[in-house]
C-alpha atoms as a PDB file:
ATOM      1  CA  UNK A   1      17.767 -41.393  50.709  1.00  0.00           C
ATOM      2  CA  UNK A   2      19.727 -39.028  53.361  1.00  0.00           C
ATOM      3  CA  UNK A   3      22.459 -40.500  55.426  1.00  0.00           C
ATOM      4  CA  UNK A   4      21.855 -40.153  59.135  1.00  0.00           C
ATOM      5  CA  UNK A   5      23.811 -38.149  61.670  1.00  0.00           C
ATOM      6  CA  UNK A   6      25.728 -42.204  61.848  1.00  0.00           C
ATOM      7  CA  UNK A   7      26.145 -42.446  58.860  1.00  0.00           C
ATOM      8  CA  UNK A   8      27.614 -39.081  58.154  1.00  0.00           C
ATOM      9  CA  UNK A   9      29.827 -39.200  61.272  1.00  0.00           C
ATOM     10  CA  UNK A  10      31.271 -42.355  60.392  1.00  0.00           C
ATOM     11  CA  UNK A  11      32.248 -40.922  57.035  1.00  0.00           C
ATOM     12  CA  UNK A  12      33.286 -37.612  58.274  1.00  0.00           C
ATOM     13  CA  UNK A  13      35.587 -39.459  60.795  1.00  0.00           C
ATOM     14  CA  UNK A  14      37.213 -41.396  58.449  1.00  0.00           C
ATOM     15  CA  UNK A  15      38.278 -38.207  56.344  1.00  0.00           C
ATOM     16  CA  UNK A  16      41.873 -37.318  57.475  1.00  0.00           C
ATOM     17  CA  UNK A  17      42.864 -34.067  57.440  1.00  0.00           C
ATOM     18  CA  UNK A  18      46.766 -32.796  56.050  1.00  0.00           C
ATOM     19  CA  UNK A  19      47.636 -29.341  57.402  1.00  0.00           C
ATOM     20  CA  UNK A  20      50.029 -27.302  54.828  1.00  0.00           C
ATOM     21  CA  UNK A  21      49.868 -29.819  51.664  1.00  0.00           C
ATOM     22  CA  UNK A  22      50.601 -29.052  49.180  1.00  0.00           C
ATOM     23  CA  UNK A  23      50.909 -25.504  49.884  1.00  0.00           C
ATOM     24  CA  UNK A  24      51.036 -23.869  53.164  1.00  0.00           C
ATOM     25  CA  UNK A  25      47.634 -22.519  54.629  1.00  0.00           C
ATOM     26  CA  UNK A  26      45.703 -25.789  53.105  1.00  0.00           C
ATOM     27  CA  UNK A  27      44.033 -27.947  54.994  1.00  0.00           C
ATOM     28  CA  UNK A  28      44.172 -31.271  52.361  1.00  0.00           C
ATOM     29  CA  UNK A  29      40.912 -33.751  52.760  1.00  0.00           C
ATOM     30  CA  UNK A  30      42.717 -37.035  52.188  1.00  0.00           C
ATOM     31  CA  UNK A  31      40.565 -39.610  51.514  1.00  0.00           C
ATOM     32  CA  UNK A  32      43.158 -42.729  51.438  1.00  0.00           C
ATOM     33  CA  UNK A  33      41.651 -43.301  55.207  1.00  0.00           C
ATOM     34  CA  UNK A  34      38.184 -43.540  54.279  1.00  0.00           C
ATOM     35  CA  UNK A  35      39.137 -46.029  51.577  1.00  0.00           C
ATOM     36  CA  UNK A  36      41.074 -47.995  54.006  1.00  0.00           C
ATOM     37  CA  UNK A  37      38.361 -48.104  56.297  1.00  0.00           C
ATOM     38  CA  UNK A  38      36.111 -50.925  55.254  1.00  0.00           C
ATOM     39  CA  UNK A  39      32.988 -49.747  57.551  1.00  0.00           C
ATOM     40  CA  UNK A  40      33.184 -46.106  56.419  1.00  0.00           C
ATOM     41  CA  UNK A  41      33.675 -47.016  52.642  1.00  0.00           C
ATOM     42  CA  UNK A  42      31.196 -49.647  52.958  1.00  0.00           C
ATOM     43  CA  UNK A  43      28.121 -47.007  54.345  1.00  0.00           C
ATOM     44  CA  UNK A  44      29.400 -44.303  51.470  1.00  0.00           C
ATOM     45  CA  UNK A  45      28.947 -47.015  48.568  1.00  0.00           C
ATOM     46  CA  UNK A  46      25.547 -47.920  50.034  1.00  0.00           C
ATOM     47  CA  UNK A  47      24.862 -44.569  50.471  1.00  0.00           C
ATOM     48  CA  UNK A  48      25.536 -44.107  46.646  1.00  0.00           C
ATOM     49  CA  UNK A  49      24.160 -47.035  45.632  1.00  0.00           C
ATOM     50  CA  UNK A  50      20.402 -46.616  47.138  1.00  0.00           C
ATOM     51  CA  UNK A  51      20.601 -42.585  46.045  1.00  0.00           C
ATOM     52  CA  UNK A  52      21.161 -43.528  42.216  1.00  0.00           C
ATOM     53  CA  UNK A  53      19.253 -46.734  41.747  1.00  0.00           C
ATOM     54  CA  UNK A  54      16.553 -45.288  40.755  1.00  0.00           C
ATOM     55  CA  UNK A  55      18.540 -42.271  38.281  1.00  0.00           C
ATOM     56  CA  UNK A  56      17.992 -44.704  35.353  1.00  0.00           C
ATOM     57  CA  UNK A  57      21.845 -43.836  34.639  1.00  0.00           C
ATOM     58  CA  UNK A  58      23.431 -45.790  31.626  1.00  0.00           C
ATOM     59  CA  UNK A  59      26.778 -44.571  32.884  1.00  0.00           C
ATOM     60  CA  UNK A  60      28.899 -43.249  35.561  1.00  0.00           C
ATOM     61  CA  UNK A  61      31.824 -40.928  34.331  1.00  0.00           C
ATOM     62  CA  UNK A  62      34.996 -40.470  36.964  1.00  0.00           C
ATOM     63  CA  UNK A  63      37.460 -37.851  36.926  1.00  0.00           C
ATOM     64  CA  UNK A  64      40.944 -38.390  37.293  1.00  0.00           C
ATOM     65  CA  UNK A  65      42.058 -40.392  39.452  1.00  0.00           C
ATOM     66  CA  UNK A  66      39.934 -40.612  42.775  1.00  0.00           C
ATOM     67  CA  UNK A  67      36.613 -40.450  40.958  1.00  0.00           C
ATOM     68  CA  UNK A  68      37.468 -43.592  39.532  1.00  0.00           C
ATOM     69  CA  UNK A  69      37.654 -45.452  42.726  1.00  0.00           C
ATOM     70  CA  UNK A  70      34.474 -44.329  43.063  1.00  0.00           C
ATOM     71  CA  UNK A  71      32.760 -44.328  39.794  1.00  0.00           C
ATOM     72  CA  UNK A  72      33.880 -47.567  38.699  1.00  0.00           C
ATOM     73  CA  UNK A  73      32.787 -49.299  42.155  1.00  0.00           C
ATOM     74  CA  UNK A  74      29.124 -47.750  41.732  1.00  0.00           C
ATOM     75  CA  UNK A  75      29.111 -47.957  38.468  1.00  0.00           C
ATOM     76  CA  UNK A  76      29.401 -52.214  39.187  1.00  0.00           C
ATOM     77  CA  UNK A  77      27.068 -52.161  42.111  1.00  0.00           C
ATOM     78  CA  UNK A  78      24.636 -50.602  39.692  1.00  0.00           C
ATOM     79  CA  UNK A  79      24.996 -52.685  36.540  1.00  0.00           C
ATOM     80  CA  UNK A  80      26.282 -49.860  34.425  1.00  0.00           C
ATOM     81  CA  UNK A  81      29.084 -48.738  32.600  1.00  0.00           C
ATOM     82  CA  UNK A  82      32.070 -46.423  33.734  1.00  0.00           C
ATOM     83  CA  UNK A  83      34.069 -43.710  31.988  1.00  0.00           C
ATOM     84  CA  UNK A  84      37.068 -42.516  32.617  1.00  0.00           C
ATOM     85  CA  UNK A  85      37.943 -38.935  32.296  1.00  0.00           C
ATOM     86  CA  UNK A  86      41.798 -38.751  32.178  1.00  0.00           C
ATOM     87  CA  UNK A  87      44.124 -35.671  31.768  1.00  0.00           C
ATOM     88  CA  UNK A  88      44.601 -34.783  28.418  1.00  0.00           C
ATOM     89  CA  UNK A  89      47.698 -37.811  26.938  1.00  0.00           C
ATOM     90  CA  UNK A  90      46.363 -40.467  28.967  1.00  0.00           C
ATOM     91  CA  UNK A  91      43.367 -42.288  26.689  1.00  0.00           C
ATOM     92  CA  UNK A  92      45.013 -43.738  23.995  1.00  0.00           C
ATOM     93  CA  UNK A  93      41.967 -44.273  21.176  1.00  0.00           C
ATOM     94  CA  UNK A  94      40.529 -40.736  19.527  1.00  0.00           C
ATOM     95  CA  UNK A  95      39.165 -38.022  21.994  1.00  0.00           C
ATOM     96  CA  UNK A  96      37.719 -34.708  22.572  1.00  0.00           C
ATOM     97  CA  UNK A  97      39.211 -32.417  25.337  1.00  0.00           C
ATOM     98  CA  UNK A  98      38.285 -29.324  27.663  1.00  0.00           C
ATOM     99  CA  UNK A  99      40.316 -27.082  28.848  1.00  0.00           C
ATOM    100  CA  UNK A 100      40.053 -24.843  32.320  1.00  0.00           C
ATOM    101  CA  UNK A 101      41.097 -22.291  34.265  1.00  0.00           C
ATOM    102  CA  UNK A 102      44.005 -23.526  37.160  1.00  0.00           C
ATOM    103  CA  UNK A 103      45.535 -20.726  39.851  1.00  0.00           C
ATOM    104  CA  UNK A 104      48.646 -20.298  37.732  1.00  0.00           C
ATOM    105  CA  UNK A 105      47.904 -21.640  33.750  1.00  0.00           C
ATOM    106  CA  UNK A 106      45.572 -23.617  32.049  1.00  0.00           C
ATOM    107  CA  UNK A 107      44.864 -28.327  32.235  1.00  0.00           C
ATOM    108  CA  UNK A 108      42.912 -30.184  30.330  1.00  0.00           C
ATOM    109  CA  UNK A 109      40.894 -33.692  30.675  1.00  0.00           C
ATOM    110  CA  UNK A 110      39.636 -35.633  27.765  1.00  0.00           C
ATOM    111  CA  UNK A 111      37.243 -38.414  27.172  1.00  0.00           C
ATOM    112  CA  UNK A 112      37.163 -41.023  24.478  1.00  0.00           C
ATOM    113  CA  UNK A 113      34.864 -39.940  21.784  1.00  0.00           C
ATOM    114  CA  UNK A 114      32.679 -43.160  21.560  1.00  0.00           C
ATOM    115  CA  UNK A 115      32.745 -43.254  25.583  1.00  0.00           C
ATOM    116  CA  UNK A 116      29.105 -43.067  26.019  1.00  0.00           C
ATOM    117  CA  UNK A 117      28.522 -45.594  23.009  1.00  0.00           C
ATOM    118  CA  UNK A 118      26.328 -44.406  19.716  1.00  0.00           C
ATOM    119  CA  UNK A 119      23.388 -44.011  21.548  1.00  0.00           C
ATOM    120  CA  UNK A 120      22.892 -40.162  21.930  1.00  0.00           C
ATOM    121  CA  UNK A 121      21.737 -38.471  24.831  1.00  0.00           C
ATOM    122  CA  UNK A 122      22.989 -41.392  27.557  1.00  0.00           C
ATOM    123  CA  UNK A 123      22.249 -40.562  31.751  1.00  0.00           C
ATOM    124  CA  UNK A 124      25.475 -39.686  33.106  1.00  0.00           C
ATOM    125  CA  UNK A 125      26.492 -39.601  36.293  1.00  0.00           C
ATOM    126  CA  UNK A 126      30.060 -37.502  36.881  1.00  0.00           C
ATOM    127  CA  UNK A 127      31.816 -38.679  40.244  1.00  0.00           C
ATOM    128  CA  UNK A 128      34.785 -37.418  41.855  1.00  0.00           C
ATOM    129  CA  UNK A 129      35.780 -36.658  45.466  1.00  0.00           C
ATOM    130  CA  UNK A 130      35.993 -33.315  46.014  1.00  0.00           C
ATOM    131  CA  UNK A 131      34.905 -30.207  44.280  1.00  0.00           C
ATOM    132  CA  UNK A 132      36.326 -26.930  45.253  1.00  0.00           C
ATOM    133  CA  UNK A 133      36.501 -23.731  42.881  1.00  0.00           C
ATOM    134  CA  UNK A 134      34.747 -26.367  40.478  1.00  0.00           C
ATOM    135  CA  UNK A 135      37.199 -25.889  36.835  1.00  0.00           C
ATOM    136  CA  UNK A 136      37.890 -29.338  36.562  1.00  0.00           C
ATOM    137  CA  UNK A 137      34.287 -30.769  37.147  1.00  0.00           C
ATOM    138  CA  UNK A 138      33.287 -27.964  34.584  1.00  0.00           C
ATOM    139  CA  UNK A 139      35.167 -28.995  32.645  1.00  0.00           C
ATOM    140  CA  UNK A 140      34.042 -32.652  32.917  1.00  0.00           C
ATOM    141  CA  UNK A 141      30.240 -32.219  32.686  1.00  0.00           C
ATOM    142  CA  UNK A 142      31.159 -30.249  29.708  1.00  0.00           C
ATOM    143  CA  UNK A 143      32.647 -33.128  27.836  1.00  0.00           C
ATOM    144  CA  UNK A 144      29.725 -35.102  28.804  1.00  0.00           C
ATOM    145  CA  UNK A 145      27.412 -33.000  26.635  1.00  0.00           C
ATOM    146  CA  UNK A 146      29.938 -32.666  23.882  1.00  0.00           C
ATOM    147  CA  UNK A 147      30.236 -36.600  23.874  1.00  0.00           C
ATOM    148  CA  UNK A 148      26.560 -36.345  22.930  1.00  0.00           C
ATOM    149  CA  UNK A 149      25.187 -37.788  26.686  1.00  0.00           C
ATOM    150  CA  UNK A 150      23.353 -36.146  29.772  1.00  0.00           C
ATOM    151  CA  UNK A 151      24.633 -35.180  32.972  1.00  0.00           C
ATOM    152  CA  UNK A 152      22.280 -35.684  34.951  1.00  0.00           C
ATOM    153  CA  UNK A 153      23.993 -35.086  38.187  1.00  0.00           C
ATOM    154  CA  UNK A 154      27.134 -34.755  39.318  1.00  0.00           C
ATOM    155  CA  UNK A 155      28.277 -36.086  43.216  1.00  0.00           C
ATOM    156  CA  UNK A 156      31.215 -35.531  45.187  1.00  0.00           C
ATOM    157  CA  UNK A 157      32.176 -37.265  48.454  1.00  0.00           C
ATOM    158  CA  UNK A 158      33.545 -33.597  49.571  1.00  0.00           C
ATOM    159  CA  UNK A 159      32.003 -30.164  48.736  1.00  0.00           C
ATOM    160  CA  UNK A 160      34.063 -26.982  49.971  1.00  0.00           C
ATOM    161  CA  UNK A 161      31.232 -24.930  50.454  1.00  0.00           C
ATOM    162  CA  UNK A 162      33.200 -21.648  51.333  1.00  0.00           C
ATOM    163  CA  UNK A 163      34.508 -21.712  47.274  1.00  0.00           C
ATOM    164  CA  UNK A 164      32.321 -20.969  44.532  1.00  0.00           C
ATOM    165  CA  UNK A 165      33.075 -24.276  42.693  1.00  0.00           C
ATOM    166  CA  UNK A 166      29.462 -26.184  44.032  1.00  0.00           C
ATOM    167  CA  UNK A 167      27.450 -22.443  42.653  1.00  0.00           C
ATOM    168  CA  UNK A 168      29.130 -22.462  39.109  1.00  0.00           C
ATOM    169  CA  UNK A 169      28.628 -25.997  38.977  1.00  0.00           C
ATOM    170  CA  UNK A 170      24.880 -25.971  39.542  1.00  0.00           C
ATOM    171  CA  UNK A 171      24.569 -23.810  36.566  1.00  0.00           C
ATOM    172  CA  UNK A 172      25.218 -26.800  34.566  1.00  0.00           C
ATOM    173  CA  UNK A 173      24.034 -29.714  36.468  1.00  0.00           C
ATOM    174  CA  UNK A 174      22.444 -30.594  39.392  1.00  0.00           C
ATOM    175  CA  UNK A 175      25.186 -30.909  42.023  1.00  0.00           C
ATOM    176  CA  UNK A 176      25.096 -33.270  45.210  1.00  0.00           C
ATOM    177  CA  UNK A 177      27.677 -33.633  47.848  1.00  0.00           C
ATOM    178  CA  UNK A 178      27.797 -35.994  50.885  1.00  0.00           C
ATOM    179  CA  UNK A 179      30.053 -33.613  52.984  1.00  0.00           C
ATOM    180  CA  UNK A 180      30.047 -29.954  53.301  1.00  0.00           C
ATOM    181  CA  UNK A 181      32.967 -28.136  54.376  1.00  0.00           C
ATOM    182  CA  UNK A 182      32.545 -24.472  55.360  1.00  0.00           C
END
């Protein structure tokens, strides 16, 4: 299911942009207004909802912290479970981690180890908003695999198109994004 020109407008319009945050010379996609706008959230989870019904997914996996917004909302409309991947001291049973590659140093997200239940090879779908140069949601679809499940696909509300996150990303998984940003 594609959205239509509506559709996308109404979500693109509810998108606000932050000039100079945090840094100066980036333009910050600041989703707090779609959230906040109950029309424009409403057509993005429907959106969601009518793309992935069909995905057979046992699970949706969020990243920290805006994917779970996300996540765990589809993850209910669809009847499945939702995982949260957290930066690395925030789950508090046993995990496994990943570490990337930041602009100055190194982060890492974990996941619990039994997060995708003892079931191997579980459909996963990995959520967040955005996805620029693409370390973190490496990262995360990595975990995925090493948690013994699938990612089948991973979504953002956001894609910045003019970084090379989206490309390395699709060498993993298959990567779909609602809006494009050049």
């Amino acid at each position: 299911m594609k959205l239509s020109n509506t559709e996308r407008k109404i979500i693109e319009n509810s998108i606000r942009d932050i000039e100079n945050f945090p840094k100066p010379g980036i333009v910050f996609k600041d989703i707090t207004t779609l959230l906040n706008d109950k029309k424009a959230f409403g057509v993005l989870m429907n959106h969601l909802y009518h793309r992935y019904k069909k995905y057979d997914l046992e699970y949706i996996a969020g990243i920290d912290a805006r994917g779970f917004i996300f996540g765990a909302a589809l993850a209910q409309m669809l009847g499945i479970g939702f995982v949260p991947i957290r930066k690395k001291g925030k789950l508090p049973y046993t995990t496994i981690g990943e570490k990337y590659a930041l602009e100055y140093g190194v982060d890492e997200i974990e996941v619990h180890i039994d997060a995708f239940g003892e079931q191997k090879g579980a459909r996963v779908l990995l959520i967040d908003d955005l996805i620029a140069t693409g370390g973190t949601a490496n990262a995360a679809a990595t975990l995925i695999e090493q948690a013994g499940a699938q990612c089948v696909e991973s979504c953002f509300v956001i894609g910045l198109t003019f970084l090379d996150g989206i490309k390395k990303l699709q060498e993993k998984t298959d990567v779909y994004t609602i809006i494009e940003v050049d």
